[in-house]
C-alpha atoms as a PDB file:
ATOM      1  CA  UNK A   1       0.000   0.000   0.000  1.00  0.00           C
ATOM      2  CA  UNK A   2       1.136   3.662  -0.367  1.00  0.00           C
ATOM      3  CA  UNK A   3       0.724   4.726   3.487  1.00  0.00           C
ATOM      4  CA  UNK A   4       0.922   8.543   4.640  1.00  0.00           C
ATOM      5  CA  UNK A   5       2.530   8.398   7.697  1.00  0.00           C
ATOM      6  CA  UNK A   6       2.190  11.623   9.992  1.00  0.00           C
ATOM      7  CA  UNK A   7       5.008  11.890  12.498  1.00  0.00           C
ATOM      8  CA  UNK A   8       6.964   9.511  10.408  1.00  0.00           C
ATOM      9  CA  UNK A   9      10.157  11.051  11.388  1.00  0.00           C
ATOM     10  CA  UNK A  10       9.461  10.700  15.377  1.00  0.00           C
ATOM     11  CA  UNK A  11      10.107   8.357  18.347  1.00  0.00           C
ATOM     12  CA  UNK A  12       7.474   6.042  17.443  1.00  0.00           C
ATOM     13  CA  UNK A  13       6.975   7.229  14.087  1.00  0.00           C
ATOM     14  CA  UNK A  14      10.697   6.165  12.992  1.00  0.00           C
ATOM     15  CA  UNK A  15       9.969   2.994  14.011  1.00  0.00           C
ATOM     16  CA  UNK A  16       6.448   2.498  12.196  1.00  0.00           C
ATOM     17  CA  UNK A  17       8.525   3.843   8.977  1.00  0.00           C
ATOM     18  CA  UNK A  18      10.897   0.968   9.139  1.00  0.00           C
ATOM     19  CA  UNK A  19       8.298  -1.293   9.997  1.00  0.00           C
ATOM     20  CA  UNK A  20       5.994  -0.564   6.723  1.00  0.00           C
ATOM     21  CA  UNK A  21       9.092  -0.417   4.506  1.00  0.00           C
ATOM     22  CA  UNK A  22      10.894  -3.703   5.459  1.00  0.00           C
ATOM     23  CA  UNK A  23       6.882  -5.027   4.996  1.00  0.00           C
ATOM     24  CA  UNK A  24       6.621  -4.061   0.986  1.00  0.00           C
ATOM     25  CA  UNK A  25       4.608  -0.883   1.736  1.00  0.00           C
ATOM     26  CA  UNK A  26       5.557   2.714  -0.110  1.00  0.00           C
ATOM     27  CA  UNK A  27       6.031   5.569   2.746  1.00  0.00           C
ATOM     28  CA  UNK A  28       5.159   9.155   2.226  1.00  0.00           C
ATOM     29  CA  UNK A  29       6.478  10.839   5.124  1.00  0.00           C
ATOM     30  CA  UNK A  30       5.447  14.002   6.924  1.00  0.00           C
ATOM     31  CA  UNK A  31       8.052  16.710   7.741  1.00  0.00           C
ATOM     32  CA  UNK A  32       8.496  20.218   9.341  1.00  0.00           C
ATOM     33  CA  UNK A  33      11.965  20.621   8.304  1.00  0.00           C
ATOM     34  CA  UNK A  34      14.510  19.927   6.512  1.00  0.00           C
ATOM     35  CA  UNK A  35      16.621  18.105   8.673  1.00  0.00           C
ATOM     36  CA  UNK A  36      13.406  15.627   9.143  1.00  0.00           C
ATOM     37  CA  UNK A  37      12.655  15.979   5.269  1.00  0.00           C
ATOM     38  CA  UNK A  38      16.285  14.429   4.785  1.00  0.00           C
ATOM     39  CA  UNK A  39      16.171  11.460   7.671  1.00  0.00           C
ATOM     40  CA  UNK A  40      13.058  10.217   5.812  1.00  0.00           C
ATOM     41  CA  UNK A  41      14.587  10.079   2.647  1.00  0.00           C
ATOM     42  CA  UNK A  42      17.906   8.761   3.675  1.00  0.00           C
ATOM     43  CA  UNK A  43      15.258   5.731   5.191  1.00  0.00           C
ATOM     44  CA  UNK A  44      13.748   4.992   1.963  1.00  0.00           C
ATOM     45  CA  UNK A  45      10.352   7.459   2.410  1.00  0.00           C
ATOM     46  CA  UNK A  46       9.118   9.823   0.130  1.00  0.00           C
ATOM     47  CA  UNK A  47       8.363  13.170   1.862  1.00  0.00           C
ATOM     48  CA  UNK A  48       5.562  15.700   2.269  1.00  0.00           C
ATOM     49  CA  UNK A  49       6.381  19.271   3.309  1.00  0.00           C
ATOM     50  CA  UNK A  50       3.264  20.830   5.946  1.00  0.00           C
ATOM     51  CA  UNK A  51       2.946  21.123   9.897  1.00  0.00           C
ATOM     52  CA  UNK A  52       0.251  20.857  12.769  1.00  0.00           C
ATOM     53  CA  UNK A  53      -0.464  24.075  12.622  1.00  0.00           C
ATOM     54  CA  UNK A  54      -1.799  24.550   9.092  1.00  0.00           C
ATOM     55  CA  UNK A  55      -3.948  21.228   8.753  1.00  0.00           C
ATOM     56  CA  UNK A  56      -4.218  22.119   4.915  1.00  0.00           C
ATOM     57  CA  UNK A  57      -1.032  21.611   4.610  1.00  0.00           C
ATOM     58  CA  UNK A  58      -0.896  18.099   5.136  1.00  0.00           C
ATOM     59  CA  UNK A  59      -4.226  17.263   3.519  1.00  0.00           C
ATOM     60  CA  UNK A  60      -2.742  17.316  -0.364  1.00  0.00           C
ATOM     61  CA  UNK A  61      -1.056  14.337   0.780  1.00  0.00           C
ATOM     62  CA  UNK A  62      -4.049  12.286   1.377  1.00  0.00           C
ATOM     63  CA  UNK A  63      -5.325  12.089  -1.838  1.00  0.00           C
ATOM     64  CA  UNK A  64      -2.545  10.139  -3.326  1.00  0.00           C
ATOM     65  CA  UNK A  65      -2.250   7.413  -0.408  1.00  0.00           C
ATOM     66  CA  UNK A  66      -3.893   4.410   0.021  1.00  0.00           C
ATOM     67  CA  UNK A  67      -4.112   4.772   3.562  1.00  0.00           C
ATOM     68  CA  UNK A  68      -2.897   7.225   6.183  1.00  0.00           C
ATOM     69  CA  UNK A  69      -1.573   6.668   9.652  1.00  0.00           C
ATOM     70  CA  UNK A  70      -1.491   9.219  11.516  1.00  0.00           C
ATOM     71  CA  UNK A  71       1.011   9.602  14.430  1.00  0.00           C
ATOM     72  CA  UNK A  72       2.321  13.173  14.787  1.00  0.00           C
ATOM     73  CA  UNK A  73       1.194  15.078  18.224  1.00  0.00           C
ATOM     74  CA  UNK A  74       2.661  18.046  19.998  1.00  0.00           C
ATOM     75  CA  UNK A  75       4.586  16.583  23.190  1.00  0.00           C
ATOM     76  CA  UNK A  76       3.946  19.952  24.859  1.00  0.00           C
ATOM     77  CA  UNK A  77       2.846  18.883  28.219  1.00  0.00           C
ATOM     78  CA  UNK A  78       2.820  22.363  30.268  1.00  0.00           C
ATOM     79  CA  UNK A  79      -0.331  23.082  27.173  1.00  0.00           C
ATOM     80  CA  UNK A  80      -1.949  19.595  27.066  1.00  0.00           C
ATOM     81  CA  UNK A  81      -5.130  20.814  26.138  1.00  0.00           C
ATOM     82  CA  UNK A  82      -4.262  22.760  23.780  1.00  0.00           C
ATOM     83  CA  UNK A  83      -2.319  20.018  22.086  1.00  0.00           C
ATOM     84  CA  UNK A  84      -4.957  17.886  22.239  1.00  0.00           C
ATOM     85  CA  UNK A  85      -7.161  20.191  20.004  1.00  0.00           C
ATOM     86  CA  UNK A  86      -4.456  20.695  17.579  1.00  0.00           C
ATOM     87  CA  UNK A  87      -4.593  17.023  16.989  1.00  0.00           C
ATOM     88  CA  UNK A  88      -8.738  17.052  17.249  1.00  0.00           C
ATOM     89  CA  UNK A  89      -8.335  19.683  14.173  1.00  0.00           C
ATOM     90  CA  UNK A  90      -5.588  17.579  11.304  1.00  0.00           C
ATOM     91  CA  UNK A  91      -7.406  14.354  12.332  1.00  0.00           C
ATOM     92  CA  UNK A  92     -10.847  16.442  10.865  1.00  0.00           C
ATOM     93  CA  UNK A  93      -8.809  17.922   8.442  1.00  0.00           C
ATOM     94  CA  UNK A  94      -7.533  14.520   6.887  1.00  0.00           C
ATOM     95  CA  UNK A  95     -10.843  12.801   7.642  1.00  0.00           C
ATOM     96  CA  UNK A  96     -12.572  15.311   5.402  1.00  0.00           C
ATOM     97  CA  UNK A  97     -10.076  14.615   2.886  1.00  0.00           C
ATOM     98  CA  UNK A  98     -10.960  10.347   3.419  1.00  0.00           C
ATOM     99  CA  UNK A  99     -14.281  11.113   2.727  1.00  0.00           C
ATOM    100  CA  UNK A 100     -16.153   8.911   0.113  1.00  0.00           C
ATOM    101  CA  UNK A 101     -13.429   6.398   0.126  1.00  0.00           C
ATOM    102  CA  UNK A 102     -12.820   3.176   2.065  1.00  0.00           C
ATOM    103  CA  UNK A 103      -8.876   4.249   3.412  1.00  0.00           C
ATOM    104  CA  UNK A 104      -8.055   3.229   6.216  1.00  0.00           C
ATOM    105  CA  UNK A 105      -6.659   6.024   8.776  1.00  0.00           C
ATOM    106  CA  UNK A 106      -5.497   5.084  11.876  1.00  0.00           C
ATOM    107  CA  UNK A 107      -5.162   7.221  14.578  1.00  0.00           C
ATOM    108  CA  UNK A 108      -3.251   7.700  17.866  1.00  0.00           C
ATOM    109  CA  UNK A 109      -4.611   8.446  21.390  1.00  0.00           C
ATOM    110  CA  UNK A 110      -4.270   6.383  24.762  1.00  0.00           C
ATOM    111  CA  UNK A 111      -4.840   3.814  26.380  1.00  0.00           C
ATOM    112  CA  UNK A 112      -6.504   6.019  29.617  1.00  0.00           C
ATOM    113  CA  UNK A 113      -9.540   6.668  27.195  1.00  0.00           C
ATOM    114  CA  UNK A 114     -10.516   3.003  27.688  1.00  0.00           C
ATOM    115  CA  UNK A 115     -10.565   3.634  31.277  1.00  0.00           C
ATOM    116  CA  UNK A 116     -14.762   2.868  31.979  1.00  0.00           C
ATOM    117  CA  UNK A 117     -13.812   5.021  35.916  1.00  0.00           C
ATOM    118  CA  UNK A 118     -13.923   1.847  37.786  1.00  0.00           C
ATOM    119  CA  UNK A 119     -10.665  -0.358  39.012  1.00  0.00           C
ATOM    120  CA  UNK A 120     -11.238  -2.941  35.943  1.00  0.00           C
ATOM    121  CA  UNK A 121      -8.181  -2.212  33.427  1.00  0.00           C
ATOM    122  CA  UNK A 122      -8.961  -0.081  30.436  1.00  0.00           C
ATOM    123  CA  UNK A 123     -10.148  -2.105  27.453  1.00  0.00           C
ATOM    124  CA  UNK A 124     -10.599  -1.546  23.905  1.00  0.00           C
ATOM    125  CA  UNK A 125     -14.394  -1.767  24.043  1.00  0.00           C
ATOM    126  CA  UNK A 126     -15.089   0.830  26.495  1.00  0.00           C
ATOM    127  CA  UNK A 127     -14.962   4.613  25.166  1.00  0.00           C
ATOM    128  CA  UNK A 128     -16.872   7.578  27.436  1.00  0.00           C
ATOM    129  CA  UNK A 129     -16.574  10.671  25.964  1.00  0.00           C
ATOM    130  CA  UNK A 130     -16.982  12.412  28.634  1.00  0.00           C
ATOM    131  CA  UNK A 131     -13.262  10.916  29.895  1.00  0.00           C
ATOM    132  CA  UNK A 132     -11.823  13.876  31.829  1.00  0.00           C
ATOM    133  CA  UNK A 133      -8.472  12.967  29.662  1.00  0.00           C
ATOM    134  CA  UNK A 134      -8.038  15.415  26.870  1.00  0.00           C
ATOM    135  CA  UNK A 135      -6.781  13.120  24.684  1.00  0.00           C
ATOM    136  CA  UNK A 136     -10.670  12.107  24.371  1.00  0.00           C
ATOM    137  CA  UNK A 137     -10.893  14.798  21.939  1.00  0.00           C
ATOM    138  CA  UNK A 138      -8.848  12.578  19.062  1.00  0.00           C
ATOM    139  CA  UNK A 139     -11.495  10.087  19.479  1.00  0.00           C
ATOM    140  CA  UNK A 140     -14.475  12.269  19.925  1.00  0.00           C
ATOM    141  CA  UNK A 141     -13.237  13.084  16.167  1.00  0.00           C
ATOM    142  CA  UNK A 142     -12.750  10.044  15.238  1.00  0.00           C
ATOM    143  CA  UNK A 143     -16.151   9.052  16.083  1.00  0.00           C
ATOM    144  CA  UNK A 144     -17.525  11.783  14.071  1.00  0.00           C
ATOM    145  CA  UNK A 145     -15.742  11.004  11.189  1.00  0.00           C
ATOM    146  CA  UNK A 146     -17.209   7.235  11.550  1.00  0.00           C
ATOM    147  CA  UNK A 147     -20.542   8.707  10.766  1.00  0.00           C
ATOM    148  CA  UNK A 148     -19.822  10.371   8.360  1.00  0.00           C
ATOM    149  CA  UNK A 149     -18.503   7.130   6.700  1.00  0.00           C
ATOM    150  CA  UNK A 150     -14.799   7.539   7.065  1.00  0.00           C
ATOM    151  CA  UNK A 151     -12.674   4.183   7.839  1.00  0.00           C
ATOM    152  CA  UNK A 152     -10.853   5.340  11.008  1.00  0.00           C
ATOM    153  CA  UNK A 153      -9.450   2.799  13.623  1.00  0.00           C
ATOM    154  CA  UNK A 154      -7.475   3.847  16.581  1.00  0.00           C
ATOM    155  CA  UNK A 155      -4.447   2.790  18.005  1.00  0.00           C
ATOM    156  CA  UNK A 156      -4.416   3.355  21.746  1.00  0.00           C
ATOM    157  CA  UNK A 157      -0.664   3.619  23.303  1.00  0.00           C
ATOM    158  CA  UNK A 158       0.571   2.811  26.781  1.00  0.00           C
ATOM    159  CA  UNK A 159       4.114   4.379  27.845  1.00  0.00           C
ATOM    160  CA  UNK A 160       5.713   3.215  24.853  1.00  0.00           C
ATOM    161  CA  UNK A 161       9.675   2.776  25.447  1.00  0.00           C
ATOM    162  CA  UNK A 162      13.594   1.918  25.174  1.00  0.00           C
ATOM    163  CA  UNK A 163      16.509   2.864  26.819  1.00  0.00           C
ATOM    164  CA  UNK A 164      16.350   6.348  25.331  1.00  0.00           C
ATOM    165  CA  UNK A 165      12.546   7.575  25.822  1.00  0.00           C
ATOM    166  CA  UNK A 166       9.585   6.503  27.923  1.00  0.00           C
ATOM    167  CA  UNK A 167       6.406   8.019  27.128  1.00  0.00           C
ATOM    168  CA  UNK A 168       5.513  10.383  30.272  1.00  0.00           C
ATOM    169  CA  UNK A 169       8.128   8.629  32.552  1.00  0.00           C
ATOM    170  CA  UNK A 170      10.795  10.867  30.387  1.00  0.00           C
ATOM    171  CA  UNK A 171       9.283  14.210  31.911  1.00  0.00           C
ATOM    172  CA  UNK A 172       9.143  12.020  34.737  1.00  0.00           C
ATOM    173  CA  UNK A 173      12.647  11.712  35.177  1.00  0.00           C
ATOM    174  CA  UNK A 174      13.659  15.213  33.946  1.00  0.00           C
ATOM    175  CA  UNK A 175      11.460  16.560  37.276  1.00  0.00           C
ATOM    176  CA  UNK A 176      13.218  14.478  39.537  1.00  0.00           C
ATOM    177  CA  UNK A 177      16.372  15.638  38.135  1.00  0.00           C
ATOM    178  CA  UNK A 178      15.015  19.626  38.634  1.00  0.00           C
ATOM    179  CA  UNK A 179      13.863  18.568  42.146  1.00  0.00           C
ATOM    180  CA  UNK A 180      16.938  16.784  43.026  1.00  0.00           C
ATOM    181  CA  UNK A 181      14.341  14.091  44.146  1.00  0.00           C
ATOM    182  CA  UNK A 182      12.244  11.438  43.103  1.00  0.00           C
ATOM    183  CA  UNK A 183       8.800  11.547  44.222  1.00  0.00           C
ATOM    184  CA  UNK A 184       5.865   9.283  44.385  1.00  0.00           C
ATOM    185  CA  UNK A 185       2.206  10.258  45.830  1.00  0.00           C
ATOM    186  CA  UNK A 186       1.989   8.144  48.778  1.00  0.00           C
ATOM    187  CA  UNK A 187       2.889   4.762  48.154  1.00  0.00           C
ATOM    188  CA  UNK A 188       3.104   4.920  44.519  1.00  0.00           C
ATOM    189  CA  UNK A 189       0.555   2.522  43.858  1.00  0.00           C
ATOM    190  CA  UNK A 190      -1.194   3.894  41.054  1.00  0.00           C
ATOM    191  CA  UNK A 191       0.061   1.665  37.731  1.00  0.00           C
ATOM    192  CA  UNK A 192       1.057   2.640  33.758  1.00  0.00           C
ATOM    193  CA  UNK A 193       0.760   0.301  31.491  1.00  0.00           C
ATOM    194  CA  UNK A 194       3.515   0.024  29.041  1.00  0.00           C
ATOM    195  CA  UNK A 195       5.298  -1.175  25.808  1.00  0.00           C
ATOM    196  CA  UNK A 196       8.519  -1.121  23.901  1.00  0.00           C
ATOM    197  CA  UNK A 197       8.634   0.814  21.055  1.00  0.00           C
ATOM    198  CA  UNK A 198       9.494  -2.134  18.367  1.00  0.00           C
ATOM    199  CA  UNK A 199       6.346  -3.861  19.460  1.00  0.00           C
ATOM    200  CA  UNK A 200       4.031  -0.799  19.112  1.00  0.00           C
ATOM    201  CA  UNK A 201       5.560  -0.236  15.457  1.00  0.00           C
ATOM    202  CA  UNK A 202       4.663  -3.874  14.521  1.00  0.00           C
ATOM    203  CA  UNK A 203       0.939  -3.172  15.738  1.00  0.00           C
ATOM    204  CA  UNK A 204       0.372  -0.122  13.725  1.00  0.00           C
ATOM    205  CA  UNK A 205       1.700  -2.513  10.846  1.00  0.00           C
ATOM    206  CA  UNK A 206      -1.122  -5.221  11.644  1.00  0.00           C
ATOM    207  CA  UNK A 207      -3.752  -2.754  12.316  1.00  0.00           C
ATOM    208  CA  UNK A 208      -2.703  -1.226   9.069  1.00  0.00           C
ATOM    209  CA  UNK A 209      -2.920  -4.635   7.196  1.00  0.00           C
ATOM    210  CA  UNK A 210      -5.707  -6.756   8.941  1.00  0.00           C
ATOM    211  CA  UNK A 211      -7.753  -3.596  11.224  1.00  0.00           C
ATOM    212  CA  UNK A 212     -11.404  -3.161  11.279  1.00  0.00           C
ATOM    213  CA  UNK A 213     -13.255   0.169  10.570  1.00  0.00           C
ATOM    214  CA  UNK A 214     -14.098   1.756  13.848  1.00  0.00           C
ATOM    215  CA  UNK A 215     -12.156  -0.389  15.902  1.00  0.00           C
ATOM    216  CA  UNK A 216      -9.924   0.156  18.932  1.00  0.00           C
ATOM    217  CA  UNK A 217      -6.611  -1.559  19.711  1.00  0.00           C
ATOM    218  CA  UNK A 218      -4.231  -1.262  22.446  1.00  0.00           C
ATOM    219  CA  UNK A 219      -0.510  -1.363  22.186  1.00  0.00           C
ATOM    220  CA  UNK A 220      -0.297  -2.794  25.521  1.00  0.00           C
ATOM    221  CA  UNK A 221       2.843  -5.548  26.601  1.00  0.00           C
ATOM    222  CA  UNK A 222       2.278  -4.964  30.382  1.00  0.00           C
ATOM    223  CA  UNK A 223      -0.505  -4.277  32.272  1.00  0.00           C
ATOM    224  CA  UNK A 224       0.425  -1.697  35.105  1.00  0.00           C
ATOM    225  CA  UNK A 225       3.675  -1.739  36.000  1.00  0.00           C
ATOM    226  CA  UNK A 226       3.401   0.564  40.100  1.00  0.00           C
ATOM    227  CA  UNK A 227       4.888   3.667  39.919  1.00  0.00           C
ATOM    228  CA  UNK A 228       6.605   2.959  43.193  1.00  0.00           C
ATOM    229  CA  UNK A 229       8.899   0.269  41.193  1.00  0.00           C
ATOM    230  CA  UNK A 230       9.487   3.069  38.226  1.00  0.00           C
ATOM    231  CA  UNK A 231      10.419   5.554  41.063  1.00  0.00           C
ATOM    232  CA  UNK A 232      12.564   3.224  42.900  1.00  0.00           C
ATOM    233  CA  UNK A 233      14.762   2.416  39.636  1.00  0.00           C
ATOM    234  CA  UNK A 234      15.080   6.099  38.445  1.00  0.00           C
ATOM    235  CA  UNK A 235      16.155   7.201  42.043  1.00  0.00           C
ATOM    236  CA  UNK A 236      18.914   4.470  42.251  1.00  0.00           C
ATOM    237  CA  UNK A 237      20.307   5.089  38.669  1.00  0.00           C
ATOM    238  CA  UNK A 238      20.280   9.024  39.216  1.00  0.00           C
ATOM    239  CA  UNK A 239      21.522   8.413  42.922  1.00  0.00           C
ATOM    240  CA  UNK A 240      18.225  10.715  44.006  1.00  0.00           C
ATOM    241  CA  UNK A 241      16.317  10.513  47.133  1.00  0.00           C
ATOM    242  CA  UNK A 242      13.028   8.639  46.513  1.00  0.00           C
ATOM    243  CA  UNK A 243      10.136  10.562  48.950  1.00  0.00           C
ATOM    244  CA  UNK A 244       6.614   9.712  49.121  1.00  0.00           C
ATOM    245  CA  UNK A 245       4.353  13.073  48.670  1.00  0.00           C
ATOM    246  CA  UNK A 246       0.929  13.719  49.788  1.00  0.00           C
ATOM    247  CA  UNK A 247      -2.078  13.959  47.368  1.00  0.00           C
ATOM    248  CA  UNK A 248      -2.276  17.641  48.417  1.00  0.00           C
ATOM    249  CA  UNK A 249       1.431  18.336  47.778  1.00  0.00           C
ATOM    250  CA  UNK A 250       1.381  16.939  44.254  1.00  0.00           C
ATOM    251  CA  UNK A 251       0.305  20.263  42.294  1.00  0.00           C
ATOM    252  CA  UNK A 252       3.060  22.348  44.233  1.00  0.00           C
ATOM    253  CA  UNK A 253       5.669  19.908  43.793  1.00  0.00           C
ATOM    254  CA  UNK A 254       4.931  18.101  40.244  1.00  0.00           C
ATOM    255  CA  UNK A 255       3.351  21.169  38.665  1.00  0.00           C
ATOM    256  CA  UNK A 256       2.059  20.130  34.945  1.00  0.00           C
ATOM    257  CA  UNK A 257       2.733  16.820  35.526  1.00  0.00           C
ATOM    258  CA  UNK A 258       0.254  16.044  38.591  1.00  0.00           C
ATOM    259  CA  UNK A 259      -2.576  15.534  36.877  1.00  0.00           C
ATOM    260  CA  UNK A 260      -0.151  12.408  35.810  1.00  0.00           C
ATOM    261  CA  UNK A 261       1.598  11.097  38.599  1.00  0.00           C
ATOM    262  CA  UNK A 262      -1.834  10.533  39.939  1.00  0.00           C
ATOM    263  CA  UNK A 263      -3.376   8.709  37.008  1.00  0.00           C
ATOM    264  CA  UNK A 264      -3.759   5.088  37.466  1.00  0.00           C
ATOM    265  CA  UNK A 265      -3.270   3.728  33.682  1.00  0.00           C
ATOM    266  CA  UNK A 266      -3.969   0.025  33.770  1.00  0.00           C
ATOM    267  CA  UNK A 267      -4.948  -1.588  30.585  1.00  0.00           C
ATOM    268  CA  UNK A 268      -5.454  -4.654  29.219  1.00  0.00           C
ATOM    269  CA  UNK A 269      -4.530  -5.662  25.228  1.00  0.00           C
ATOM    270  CA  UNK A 270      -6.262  -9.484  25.378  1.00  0.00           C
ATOM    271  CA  UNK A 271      -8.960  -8.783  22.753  1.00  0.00           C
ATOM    272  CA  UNK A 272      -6.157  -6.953  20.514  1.00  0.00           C
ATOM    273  CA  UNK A 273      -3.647  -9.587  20.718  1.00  0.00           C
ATOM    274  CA  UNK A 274      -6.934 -12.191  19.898  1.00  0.00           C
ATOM    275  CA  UNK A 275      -8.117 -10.494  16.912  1.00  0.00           C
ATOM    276  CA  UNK A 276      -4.282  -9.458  15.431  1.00  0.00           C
ATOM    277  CA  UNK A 277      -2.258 -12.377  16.554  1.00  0.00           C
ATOM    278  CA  UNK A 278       0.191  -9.725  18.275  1.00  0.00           C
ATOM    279  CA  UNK A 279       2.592 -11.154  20.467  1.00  0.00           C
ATOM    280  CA  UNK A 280       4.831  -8.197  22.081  1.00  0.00           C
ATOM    281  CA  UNK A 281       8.656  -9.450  22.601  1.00  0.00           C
ATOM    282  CA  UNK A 282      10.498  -6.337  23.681  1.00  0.00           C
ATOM    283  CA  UNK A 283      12.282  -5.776  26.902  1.00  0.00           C
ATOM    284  CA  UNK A 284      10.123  -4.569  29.764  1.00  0.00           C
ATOM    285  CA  UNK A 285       9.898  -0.622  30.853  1.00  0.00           C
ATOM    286  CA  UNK A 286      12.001  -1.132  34.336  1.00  0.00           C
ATOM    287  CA  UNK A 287      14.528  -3.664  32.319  1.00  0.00           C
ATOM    288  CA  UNK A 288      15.332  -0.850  29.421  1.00  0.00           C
ATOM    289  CA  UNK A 289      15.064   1.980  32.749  1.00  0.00           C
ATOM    290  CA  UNK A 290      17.987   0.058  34.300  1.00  0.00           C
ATOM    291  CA  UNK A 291      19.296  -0.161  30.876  1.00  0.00           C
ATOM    292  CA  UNK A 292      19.225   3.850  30.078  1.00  0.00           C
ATOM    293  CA  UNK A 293      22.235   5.983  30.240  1.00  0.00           C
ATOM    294  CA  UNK A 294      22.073   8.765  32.830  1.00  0.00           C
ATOM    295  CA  UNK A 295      24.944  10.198  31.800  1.00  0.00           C
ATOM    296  CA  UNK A 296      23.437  13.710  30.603  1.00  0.00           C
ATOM    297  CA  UNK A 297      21.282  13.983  33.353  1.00  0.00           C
ATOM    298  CA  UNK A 298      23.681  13.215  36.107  1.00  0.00           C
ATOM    299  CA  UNK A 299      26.396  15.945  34.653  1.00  0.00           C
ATOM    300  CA  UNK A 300      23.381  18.410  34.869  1.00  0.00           C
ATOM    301  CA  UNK A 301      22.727  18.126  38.437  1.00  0.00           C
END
């Protein structure tokens, strides 16, 4: 198939790129710059010239792929919401461009939007719009675009990682260097599921090949891994204190990232791995945290 791949020069979407090629597919890539513009080509994609910002930009694109996956978000966590709606508007954008066509376009939010508000882990099944997680908004799209007869399927991710990134456990680590401390909210209980990155690229591959209009699927490997075990590894290999906070110190001493620290995001990938015959293989999140060079991080404190 000739895929447009959003994000195709990113963390994840690097790895999708490989993924497709080494498969048989043709890759038009997404890029901002140049720099990005000449990584994808030096991998084998062709590349497309737009940005976020201007959603028209991008859309020109879509009418000469045979499906579009669509990866690309703005990691700007002190403006969450805001990024959030920036990826509502290019997946309307590229929907409208879809429509009247069976394409597939896959989309990206997480795996917290499957969370139903009980203790039960988040499954691909369960969708409340009303989630008070902003990423919601990507599927509140998506659902739109369903009926109005687009093909969308969604890809939800956990904290997808290897020794060099880690999903939110990066900005994670980065405040515990700024604090000079590691900090959990009280015992640390609270879990986040996780995956490494290889094994999320092969699933947007399957998804891409064997998905079902208006279906969800979770790039889950493990279930919860407790905070308090993430904490416990980043304090020993930065050499950091490891503290327990209150629920009522979090905002002061997490800042943007407390609405996180407190999230429990458990999820479950059974009916995915059932219906795609995906069987993660990756190292675990605390093996490739032990596995991470500090280096950088230690100099800087």
């Amino acid at each position: 198939m000739r895929v447009f791949l959003t994000g195709a020069s990113g963390f994840i979407g690097s790895r999708i790129l490989t993924e497709l090629l080494a498969a048989g597919h043709q890759v038009t890539g997404l890029a901002r710059s140049e720099s990005s513009a000449q990584a994808l080509k030096k991998a084998g994609a062709d590349v497309h010239r737009g940005t976020l910002e201007a959603p028209d930009s991008i859309v020109t694109a879509v009418q000469h792929a045979d499906a579009v996956i669509h990866t690309a978000f703005d990691h700007d966590f002190h403006h969450f919401v805001e990024s959030c709606e920036k990826d509502r508007r290019v997946i309307h954008a590229i929907g409208q461009a879809l429509k009247g066509s069976d394409r597939p376009f896959i989309i990206t939010s997480g795996t917290g939007i499957g969370d139903d508000g009980s203790t039960a882990l988040a499954r691909e099944e369960q969708f409340k719009p009303d989630n008070i997680n902003p990423r919601v908004a990507s599927e509140i799209e998506g659902n739109a675009l369903l009926a109005e007869g687009v093909n969308v399927q969604v890809v939800r991710l956990p904290q997808v990682h290897d020794t060099t990134r880690q999903g939110l456990i990066t900005g994670y680590i980065q405040h515990a260097v700024e604090k000079g401390a590691v900090a959990c909210i009280g015992e640390g209980d609270n879990c986040w599921s996780a995956a490494h990155v290889s094994d999320v690229a092969r699933l947007y591959r399957l998804v891409l090949e064997h998905g079902e209009n208006g279906k969800r699927y979770h790039g889950v490997a493990e279930e919860g891994v407790p905070l308090r075990q993430i904490a416990q590894v980043v304090a020993r290999q930065l050499r950091l204190p490891l503290i327990s906070i209150s629920p009522s110190e979090a905002q002061a001493h997490f800042g943007w990232f407390a609405m996180f620290a407190a999230m429990n995001l458990r999820a479950s990938s059974a009916w995915t791995r059932q219906q795609l015959g995906w069987h993660p293989t990756g190292p675990g999140l605390l093996d490739d945290l032990q596995n991470m060079d500090y280096t950088s991080l230690l100099s800087s404190q």
